[in-house]
PDB file of N, CA and C in Angstrom:
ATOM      1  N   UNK A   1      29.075  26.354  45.896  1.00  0.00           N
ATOM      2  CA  UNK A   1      27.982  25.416  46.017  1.00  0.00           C
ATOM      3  C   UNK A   1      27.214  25.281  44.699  1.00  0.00           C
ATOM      4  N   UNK A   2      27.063  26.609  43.968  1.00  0.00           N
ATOM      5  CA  UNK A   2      26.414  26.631  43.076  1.00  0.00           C
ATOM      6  C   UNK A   2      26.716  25.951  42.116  1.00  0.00           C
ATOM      7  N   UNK A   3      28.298  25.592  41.965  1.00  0.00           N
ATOM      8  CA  UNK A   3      28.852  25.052  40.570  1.00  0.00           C
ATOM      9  C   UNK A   3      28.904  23.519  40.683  1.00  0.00           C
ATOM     10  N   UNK A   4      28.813  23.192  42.112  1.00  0.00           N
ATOM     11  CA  UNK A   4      28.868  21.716  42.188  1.00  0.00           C
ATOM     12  C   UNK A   4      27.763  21.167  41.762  1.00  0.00           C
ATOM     13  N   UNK A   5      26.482  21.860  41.818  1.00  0.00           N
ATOM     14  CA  UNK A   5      24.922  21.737  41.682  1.00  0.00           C
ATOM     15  C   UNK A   5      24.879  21.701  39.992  1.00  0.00           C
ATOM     16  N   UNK A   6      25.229  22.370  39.514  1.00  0.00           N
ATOM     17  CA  UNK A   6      25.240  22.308  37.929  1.00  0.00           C
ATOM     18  C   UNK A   6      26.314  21.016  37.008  1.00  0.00           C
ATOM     19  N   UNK A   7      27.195  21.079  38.195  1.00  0.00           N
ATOM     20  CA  UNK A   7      28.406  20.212  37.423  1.00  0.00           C
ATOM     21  C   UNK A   7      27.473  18.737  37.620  1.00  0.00           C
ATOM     22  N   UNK A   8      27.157  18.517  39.182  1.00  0.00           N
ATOM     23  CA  UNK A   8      26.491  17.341  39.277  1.00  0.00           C
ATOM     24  C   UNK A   8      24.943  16.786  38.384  1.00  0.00           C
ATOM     25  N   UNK A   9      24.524  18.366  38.113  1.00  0.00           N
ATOM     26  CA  UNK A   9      23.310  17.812  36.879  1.00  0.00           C
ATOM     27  C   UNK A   9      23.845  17.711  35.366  1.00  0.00           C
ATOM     28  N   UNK A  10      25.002  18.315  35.352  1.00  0.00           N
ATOM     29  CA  UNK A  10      25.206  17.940  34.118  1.00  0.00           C
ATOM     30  C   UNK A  10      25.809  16.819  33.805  1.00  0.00           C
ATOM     31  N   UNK A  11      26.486  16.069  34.974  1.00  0.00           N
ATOM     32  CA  UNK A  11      26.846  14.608  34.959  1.00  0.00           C
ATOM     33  C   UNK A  11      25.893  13.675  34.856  1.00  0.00           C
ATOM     34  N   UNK A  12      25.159  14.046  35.289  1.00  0.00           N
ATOM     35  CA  UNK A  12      23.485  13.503  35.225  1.00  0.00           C
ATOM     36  C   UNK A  12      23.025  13.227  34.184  1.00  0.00           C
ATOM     37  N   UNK A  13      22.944  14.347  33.465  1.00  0.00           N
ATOM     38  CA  UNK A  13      22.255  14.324  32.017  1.00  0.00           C
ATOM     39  C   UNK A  13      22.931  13.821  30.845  1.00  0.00           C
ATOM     40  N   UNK A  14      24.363  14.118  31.105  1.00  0.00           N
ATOM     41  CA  UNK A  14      25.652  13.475  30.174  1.00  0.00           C
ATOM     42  C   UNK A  14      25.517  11.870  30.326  1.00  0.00           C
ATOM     43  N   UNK A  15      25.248  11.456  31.398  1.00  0.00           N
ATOM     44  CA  UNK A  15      25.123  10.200  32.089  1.00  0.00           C
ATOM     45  C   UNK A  15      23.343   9.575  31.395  1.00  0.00           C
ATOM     46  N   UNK A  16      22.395   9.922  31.363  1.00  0.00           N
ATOM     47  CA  UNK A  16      21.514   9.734  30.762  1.00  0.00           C
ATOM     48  C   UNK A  16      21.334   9.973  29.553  1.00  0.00           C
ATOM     49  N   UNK A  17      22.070  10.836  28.700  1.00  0.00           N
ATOM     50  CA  UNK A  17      21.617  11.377  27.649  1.00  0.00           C
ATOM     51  C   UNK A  17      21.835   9.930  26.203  1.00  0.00           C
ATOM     52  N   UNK A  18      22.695   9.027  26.392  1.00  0.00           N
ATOM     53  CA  UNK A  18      22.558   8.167  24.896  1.00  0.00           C
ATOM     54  C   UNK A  18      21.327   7.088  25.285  1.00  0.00           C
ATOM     55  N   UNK A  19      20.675   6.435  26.494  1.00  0.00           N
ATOM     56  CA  UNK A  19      19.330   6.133  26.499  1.00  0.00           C
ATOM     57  C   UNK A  19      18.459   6.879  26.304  1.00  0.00           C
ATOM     58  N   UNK A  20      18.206   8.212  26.688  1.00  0.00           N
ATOM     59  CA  UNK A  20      17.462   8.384  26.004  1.00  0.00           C
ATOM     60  C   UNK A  20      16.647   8.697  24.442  1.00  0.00           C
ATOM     61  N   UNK A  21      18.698   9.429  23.846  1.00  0.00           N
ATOM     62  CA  UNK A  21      18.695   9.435  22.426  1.00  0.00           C
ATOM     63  C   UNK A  21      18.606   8.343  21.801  1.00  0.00           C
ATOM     64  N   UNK A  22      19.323   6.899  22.365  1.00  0.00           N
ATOM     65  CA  UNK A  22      18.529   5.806  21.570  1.00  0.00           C
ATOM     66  C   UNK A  22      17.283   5.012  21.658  1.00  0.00           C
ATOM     67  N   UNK A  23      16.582   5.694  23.012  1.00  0.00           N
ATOM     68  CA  UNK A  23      15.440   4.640  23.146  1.00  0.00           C
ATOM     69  C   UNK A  23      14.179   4.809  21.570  1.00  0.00           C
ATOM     70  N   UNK A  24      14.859   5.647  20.628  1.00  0.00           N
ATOM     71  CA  UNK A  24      13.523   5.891  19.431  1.00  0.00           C
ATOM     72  C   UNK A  24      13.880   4.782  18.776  1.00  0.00           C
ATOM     73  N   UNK A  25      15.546   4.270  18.332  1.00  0.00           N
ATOM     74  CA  UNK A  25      16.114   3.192  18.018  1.00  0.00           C
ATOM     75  C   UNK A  25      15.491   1.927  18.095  1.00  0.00           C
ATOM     76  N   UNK A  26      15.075   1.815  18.859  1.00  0.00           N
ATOM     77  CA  UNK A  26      14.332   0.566  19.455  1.00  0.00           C
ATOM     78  C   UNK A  26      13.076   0.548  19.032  1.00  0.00           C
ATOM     79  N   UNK A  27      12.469   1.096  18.026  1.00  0.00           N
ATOM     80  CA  UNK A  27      10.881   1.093  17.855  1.00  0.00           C
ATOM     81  C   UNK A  27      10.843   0.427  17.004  1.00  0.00           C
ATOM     82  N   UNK A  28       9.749  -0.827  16.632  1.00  0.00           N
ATOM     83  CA  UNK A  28       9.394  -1.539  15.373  1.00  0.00           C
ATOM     84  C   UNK A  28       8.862  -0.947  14.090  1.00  0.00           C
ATOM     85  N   UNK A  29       9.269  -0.961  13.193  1.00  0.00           N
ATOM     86  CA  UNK A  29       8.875  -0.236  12.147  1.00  0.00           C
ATOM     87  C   UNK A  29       7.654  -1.267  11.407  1.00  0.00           C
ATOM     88  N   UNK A  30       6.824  -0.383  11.034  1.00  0.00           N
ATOM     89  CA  UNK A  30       5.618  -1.548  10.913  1.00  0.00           C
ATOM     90  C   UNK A  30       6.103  -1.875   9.295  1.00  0.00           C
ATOM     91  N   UNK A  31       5.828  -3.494   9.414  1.00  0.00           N
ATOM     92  CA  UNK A  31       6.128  -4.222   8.233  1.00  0.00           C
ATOM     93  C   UNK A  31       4.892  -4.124   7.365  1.00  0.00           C
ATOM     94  N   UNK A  32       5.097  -4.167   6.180  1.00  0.00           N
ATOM     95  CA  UNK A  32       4.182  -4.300   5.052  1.00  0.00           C
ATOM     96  C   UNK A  32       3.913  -6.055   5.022  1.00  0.00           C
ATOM     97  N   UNK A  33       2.135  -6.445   5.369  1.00  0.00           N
ATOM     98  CA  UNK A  33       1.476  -7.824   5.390  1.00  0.00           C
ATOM     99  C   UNK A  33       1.841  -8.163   4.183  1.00  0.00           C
ATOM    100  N   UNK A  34       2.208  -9.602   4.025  1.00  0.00           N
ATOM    101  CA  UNK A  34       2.660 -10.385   2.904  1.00  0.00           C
ATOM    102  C   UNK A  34       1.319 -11.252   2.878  1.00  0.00           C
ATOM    103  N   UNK A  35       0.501 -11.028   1.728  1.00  0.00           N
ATOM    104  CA  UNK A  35      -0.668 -11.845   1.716  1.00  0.00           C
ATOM    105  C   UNK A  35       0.006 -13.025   0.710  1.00  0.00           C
ATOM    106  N   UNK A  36      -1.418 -14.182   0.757  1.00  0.00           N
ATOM    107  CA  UNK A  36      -1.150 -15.063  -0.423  1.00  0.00           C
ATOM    108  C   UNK A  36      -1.834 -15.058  -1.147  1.00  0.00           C
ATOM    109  N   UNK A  37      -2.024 -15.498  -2.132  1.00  0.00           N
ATOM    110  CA  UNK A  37      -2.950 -15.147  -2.905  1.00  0.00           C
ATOM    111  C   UNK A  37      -4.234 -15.237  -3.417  1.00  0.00           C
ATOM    112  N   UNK A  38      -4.977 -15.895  -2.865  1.00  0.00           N
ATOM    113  CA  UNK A  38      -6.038 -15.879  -2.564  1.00  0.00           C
ATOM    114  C   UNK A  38      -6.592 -15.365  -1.336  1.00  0.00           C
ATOM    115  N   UNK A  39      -5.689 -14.981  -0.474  1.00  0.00           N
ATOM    116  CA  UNK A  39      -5.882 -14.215   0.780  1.00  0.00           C
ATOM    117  C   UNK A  39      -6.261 -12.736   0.280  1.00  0.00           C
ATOM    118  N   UNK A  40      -5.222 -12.495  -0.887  1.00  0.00           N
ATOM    119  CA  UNK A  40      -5.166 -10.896  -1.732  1.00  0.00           C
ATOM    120  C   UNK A  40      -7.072 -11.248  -2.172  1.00  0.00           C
ATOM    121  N   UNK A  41      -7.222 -11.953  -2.988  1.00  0.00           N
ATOM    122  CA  UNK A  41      -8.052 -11.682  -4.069  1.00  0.00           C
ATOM    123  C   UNK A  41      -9.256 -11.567  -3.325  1.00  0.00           C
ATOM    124  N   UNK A  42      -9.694 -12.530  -2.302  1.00  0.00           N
ATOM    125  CA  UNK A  42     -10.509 -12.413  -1.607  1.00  0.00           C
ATOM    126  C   UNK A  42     -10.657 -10.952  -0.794  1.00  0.00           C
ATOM    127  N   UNK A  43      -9.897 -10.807  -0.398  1.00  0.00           N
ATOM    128  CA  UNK A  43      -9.627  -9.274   0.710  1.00  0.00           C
ATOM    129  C   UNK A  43      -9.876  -7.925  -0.458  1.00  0.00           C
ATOM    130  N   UNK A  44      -9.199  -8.016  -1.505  1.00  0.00           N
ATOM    131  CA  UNK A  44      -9.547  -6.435  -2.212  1.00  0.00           C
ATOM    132  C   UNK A  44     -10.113  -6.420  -3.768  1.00  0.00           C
ATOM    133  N   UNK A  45     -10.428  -7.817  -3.929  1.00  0.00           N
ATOM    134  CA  UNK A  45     -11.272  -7.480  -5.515  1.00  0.00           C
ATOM    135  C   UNK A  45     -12.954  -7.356  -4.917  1.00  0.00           C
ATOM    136  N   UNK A  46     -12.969  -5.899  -5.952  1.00  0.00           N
ATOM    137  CA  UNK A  46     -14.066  -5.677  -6.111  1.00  0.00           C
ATOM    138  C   UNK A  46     -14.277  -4.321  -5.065  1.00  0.00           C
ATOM    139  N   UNK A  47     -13.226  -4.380  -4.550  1.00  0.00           N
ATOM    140  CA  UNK A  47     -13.416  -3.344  -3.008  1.00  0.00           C
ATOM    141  C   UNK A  47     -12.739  -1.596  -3.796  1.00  0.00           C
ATOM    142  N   UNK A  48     -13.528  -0.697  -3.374  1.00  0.00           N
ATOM    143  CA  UNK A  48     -13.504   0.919  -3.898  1.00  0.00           C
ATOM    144  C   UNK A  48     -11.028   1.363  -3.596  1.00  0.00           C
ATOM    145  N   UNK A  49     -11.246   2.162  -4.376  1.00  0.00           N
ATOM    146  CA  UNK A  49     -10.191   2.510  -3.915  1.00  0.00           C
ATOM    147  C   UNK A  49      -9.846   2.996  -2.945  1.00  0.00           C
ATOM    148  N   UNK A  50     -10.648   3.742  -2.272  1.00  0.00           N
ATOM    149  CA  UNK A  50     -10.274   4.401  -0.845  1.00  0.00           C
ATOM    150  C   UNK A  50     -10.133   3.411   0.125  1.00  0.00           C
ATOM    151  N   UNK A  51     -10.892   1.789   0.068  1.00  0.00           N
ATOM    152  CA  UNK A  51     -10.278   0.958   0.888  1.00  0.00           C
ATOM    153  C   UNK A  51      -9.060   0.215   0.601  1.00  0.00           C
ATOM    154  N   UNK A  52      -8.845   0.289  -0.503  1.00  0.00           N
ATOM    155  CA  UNK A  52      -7.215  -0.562  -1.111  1.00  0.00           C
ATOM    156  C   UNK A  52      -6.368   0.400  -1.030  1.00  0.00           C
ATOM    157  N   UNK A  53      -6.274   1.591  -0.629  1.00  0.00           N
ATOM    158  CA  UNK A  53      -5.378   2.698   0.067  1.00  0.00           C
ATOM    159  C   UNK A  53      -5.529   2.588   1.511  1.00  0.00           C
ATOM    160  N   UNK A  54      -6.479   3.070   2.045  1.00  0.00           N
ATOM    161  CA  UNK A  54      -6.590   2.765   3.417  1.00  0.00           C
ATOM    162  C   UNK A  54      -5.894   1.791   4.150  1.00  0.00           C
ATOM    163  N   UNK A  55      -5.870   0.498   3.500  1.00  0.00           N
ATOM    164  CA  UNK A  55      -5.211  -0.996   3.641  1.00  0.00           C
ATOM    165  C   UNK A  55      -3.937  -0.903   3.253  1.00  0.00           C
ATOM    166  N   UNK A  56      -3.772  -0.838   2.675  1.00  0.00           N
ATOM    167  CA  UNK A  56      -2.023  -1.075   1.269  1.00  0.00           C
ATOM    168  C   UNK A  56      -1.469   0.224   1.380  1.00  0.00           C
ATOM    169  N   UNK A  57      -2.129   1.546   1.426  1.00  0.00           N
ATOM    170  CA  UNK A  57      -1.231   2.501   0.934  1.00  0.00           C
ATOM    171  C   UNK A  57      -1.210   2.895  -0.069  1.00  0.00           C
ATOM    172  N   UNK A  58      -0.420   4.056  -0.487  1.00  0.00           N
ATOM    173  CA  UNK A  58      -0.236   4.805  -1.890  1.00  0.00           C
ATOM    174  C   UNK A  58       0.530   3.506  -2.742  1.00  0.00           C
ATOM    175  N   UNK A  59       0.121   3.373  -3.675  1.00  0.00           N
ATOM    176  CA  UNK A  59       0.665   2.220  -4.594  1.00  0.00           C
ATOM    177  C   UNK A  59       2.380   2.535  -5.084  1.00  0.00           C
ATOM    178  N   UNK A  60       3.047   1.818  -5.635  1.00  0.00           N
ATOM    179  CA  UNK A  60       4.176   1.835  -5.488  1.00  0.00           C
ATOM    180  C   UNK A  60       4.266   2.033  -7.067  1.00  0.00           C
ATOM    181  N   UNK A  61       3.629   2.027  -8.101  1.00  0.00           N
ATOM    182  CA  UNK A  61       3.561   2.517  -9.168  1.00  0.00           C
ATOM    183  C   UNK A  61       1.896   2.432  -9.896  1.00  0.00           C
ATOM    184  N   UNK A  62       2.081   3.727 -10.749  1.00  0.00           N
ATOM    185  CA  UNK A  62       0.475   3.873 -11.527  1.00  0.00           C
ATOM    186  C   UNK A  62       0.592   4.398 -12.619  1.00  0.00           C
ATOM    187  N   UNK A  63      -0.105   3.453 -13.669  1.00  0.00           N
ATOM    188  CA  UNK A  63      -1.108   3.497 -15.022  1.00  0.00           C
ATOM    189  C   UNK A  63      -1.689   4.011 -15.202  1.00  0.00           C
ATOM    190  N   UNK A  64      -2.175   3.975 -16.884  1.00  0.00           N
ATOM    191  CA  UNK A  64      -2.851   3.702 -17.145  1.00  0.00           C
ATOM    192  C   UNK A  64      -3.273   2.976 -18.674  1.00  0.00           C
ATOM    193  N   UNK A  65      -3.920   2.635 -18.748  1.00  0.00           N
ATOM    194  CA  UNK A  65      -4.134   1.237 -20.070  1.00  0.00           C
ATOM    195  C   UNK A  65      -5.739   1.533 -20.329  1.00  0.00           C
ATOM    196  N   UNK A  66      -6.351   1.619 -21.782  1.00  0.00           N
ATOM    197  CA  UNK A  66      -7.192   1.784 -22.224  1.00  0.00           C
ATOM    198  C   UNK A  66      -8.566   2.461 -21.597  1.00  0.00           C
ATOM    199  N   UNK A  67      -7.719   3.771 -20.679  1.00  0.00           N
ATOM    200  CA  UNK A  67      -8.808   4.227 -19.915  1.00  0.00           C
ATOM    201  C   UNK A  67      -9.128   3.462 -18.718  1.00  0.00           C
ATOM    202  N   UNK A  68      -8.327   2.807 -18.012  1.00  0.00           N
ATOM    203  CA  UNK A  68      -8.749   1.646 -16.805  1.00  0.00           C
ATOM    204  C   UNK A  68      -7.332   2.116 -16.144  1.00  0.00           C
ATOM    205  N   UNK A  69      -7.376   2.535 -14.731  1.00  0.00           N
ATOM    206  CA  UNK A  69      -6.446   2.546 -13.865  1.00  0.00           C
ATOM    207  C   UNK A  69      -5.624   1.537 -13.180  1.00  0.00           C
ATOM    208  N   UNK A  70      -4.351   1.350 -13.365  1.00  0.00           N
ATOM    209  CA  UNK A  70      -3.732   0.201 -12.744  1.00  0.00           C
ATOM    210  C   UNK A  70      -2.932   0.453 -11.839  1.00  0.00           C
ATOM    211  N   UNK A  71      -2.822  -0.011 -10.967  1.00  0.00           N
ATOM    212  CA  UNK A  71      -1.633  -0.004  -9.618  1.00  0.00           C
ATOM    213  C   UNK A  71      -0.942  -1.064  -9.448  1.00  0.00           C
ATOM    214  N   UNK A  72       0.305  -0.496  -8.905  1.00  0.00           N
ATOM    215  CA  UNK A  72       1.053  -1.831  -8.912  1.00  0.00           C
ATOM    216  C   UNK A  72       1.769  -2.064  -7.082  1.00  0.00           C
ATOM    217  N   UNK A  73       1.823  -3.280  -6.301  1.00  0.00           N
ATOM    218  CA  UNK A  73       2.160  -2.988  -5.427  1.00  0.00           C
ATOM    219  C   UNK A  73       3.526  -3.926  -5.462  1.00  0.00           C
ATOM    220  N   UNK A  74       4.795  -3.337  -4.623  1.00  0.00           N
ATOM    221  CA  UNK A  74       5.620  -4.214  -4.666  1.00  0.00           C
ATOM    222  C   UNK A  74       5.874  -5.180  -3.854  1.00  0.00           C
ATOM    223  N   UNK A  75       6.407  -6.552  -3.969  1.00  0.00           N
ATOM    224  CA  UNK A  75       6.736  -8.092  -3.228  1.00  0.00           C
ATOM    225  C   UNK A  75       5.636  -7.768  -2.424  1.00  0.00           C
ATOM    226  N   UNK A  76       4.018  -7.981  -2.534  1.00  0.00           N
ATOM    227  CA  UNK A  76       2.925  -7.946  -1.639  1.00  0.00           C
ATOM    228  C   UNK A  76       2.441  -9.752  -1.141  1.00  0.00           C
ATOM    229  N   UNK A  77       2.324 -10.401  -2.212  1.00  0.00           N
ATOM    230  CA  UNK A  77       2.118 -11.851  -2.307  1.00  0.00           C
ATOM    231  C   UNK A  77       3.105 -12.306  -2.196  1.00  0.00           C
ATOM    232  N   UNK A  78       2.596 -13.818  -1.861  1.00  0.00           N
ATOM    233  CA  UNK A  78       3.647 -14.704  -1.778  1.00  0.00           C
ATOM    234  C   UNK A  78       3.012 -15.944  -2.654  1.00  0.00           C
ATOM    235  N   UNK A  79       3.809 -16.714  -3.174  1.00  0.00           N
ATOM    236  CA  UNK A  79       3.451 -17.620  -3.951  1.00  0.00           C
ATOM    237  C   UNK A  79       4.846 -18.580  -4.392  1.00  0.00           C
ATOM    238  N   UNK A  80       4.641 -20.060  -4.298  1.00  0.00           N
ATOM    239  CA  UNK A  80       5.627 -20.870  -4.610  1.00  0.00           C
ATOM    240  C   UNK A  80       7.002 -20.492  -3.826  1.00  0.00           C
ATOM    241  N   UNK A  81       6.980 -19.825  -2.741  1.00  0.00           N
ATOM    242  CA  UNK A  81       7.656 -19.783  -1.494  1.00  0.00           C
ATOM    243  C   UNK A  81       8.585 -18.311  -2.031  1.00  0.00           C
ATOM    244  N   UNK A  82       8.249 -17.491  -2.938  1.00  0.00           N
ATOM    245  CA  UNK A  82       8.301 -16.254  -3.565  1.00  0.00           C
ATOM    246  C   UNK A  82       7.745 -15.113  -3.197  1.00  0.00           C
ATOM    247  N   UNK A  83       7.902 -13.962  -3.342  1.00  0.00           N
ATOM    248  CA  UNK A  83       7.337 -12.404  -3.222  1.00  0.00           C
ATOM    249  C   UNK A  83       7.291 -12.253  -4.787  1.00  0.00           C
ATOM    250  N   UNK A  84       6.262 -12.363  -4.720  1.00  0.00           N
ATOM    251  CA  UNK A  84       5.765 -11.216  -5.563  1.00  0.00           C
ATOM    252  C   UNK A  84       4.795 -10.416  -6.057  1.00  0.00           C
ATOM    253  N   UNK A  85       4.764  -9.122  -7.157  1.00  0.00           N
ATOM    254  CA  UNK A  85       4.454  -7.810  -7.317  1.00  0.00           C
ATOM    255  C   UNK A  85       3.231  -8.469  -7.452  1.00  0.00           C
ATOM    256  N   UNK A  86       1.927  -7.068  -7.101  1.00  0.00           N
ATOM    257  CA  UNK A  86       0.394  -7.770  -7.751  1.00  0.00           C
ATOM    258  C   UNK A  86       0.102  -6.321  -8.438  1.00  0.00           C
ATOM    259  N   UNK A  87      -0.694  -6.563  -9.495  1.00  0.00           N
ATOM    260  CA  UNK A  87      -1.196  -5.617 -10.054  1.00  0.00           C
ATOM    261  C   UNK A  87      -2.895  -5.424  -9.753  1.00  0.00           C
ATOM    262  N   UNK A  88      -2.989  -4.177  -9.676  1.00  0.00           N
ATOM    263  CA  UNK A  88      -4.941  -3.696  -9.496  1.00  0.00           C
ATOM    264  C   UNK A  88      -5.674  -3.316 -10.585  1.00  0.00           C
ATOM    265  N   UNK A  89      -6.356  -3.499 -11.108  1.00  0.00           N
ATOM    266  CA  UNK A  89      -6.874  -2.609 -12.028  1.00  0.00           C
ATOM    267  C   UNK A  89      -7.865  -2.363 -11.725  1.00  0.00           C
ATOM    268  N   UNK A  90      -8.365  -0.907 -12.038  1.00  0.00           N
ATOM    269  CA  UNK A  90      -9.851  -0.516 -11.369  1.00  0.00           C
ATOM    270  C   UNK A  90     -10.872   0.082 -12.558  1.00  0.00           C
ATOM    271  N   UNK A  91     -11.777  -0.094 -12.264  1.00  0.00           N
ATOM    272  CA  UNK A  91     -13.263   0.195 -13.337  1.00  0.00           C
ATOM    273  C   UNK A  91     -14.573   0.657 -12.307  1.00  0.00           C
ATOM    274  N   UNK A  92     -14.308   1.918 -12.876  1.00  0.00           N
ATOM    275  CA  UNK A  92     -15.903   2.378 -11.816  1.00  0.00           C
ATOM    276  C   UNK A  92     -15.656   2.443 -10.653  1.00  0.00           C
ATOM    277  N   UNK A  93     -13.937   2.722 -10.234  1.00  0.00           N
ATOM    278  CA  UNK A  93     -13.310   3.503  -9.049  1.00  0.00           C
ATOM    279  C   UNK A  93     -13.428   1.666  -8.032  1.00  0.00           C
ATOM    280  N   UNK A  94     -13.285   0.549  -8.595  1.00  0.00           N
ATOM    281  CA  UNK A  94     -13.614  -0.401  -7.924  1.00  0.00           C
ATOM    282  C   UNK A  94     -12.566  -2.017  -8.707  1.00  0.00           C
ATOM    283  N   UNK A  95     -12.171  -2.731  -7.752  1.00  0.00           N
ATOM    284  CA  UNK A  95     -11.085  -3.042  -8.262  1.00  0.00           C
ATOM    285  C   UNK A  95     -11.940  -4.536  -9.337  1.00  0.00           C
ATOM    286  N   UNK A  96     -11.734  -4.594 -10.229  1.00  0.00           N
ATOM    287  CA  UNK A  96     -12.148  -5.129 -11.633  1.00  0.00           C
ATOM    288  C   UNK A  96     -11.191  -6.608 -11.672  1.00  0.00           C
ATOM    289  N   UNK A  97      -9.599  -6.283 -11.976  1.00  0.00           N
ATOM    290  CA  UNK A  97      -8.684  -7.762 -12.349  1.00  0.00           C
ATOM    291  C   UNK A  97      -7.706  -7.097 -11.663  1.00  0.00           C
ATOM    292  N   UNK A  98      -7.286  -8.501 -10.996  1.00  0.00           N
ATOM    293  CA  UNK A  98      -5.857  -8.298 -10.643  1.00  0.00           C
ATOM    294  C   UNK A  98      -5.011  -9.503 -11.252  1.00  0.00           C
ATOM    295  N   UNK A  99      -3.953  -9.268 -11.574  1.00  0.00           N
ATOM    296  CA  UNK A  99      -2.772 -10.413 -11.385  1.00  0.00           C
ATOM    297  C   UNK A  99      -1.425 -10.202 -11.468  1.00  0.00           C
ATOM    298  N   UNK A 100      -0.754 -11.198 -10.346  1.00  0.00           N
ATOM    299  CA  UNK A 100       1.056 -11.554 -10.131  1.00  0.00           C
ATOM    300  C   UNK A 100       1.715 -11.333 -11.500  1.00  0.00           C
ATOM    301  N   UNK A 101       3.040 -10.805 -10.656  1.00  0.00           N
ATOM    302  CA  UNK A 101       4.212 -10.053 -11.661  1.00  0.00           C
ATOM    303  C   UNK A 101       4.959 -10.636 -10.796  1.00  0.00           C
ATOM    304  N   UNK A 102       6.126 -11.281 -11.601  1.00  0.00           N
ATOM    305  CA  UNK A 102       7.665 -11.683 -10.894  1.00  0.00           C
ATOM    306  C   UNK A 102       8.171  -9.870 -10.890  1.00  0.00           C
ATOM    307  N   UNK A 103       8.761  -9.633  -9.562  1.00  0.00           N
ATOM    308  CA  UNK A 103       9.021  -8.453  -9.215  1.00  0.00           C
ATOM    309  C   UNK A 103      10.856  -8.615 -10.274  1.00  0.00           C
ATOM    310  N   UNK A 104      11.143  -7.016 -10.490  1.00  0.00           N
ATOM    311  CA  UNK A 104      12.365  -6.990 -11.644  1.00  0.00           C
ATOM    312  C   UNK A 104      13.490  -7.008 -10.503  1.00  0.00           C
ATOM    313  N   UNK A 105      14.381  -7.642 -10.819  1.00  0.00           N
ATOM    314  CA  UNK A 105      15.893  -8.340 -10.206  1.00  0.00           C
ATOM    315  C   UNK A 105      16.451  -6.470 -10.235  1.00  0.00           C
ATOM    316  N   UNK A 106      16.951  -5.984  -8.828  1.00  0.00           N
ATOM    317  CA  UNK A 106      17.076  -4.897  -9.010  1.00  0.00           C
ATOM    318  C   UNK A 106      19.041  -5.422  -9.006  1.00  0.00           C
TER     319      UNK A 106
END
């Protein structure tokens, strides 16, 4: 009796086991917002760094140029039906100039 009881749960679980190993499969991976550009400039010039992290994330590359911190984010904008790179620069921990980079043809 005993072995039919085990054989039948393990048919069970053999029988359930690739839904449940793929139901993680199925999760949306959150996309990175494609702003435009004046959507960008408006939304994070002038705004501290802890909110242009908070928002965006760890930057995808970092500077620096005459004592002024720059970040770079990759295909963030869109422009002329394009992605592309924007640069931050910050002064007084607060974002100062930004401007579009054609992202490099990998």
């Amino acid at each position: 009796m005993i072995p039919s009881k085990i054989s039948s749960f393990l048919f069970c679980v053999l029988l359930l086991f690739p839904f449940t190993a793929w139901s993680e499969d199925g999760k949306v991976q959150e996309e990175k917002h494609i702003y435009t550009v004046i959507e960008f400039e408006s939304t994070f010039m002038n705004r501290r760094k802890e909110k242009v992290l908070e928002v965006l994330g760890e930057p995808d590359n970092k500077w620096e140029h005459q004592g002024k911190e720059i970040w770079k984010y990759f295909q963030v904008i869109t422009d002329q039906d394009k992605l592309w790179d924007q640069n931050l620069m910050f002064d007084f921990g607060r974002v100062n100039a930004m401007w579009p980079t054609k992202p490099n043809p990998e």
